[in-house]
Protein backbone atom coordinates (compact mmCIF):
# COMPACT_ATOMS: atom_id res chain seq x y z
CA UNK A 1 11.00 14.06 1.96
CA UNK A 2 10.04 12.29 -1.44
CA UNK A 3 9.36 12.32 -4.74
CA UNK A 4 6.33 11.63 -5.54
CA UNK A 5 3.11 12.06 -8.49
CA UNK A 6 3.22 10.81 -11.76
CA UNK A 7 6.30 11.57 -12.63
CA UNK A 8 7.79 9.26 -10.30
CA UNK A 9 5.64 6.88 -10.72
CA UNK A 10 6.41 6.26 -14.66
CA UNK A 11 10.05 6.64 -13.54
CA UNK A 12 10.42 3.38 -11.75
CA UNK A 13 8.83 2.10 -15.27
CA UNK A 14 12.31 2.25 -16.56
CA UNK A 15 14.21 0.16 -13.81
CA UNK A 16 14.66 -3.37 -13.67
CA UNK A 17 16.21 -4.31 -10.49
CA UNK A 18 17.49 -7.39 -8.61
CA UNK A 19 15.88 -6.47 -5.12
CA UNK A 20 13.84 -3.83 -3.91
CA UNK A 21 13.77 -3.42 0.02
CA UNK A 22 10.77 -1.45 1.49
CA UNK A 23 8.64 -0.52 4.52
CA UNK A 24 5.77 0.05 5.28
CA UNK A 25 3.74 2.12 8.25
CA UNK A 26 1.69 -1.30 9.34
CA UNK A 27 1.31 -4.82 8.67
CA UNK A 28 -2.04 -6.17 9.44
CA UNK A 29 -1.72 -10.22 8.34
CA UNK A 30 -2.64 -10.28 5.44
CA UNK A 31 -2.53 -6.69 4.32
CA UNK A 32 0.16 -4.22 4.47
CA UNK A 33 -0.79 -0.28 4.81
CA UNK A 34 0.72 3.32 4.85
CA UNK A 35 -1.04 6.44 5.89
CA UNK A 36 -0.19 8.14 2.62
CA UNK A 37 -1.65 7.69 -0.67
CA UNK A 38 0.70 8.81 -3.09
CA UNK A 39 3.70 6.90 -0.77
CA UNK A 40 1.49 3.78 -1.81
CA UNK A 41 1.54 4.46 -5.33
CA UNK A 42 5.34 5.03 -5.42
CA UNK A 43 5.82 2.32 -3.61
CA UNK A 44 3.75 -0.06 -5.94
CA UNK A 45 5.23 1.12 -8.86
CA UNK A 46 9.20 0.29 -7.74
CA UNK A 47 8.13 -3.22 -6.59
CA UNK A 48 6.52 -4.27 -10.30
CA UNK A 49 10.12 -4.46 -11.99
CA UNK A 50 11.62 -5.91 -8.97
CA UNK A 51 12.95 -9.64 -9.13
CA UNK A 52 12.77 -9.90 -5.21
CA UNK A 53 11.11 -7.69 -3.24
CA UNK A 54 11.89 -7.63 0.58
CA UNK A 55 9.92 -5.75 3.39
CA UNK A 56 11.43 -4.37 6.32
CA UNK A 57 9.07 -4.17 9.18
CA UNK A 58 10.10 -3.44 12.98
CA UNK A 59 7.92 -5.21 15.51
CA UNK A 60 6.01 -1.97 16.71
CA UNK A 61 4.61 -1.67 13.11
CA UNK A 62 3.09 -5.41 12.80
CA UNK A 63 -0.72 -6.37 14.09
CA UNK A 64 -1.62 -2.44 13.22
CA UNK A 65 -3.23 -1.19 9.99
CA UNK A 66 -2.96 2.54 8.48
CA UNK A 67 -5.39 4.61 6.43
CA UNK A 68 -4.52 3.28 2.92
CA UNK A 69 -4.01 -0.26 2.02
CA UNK A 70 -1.54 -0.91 0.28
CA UNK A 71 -1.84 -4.70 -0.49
CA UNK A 72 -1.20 -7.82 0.30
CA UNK A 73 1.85 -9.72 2.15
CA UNK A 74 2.07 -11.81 -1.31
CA UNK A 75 3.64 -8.08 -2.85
CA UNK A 76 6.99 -9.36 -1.16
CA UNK A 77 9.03 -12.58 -1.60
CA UNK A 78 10.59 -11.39 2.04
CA UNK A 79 9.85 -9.86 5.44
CA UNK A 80 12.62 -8.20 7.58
CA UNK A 81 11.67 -7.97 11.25
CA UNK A 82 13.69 -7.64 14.58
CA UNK A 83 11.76 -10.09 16.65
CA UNK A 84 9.72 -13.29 16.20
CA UNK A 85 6.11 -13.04 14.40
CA UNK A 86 3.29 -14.20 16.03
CA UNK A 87 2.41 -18.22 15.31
CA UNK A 88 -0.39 -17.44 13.22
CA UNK A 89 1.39 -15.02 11.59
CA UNK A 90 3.88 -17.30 10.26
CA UNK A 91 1.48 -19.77 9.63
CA UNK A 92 -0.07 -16.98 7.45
CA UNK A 93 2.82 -15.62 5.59
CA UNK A 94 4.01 -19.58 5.46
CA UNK A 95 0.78 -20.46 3.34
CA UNK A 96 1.01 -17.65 1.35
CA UNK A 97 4.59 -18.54 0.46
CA UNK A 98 6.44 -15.11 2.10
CA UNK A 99 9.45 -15.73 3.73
CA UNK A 100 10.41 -14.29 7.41
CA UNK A 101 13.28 -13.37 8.53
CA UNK A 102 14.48 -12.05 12.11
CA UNK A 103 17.27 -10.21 12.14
């Protein structure tokens, strides 16, 4: 369960933090996606007054897309994952400047 709507939304508004960690339901190079709209929203809103904004993705999640996208790698100084990215794929988040990290 979440909170969710407008209300939420404008919360985040109000928050200024130092990192904001995050997943997502698929990460299609270069786009991330979720299969819920208003998850999107909420989720775009806490990342604007982020200073670093980290996504953790497990491996069974990346090379697949959802119904909603969501944006862009570029949304996230950092990806999380549990095994090694494709080469292109870190070529990819490489040129766009997005950091990987296995873990």
């Amino acid at each position: 369960d979440g909170f969710f709507g407008r209300r939420a939304e404008l919360g985040f508004a109000d928050f200024m933090v130092d990192i904001c960690f995050l997943s997502t339901s698929a990460l299609k190079f270069p786009d991330v996606y979720h299969q819920d709209e208003r998850v999107v929203r909420v989720k775009l809103a806490m990342l604007q007054n982020a200073r670093h904004r980290v996504l953790l993705m497990d491996h069974d999640k990346i090379g697949r897309s959802a119904l909603y996208r969501m944006g862009s790698v570029t949304l996230f100084d950092t990806i999380i994952t549990d095994n090694p990215l494709q080469p292109d794929e870190i070529e990819t988040a490489a040129e766009l400047g997005v950091e990987i990290v296995v873990a």
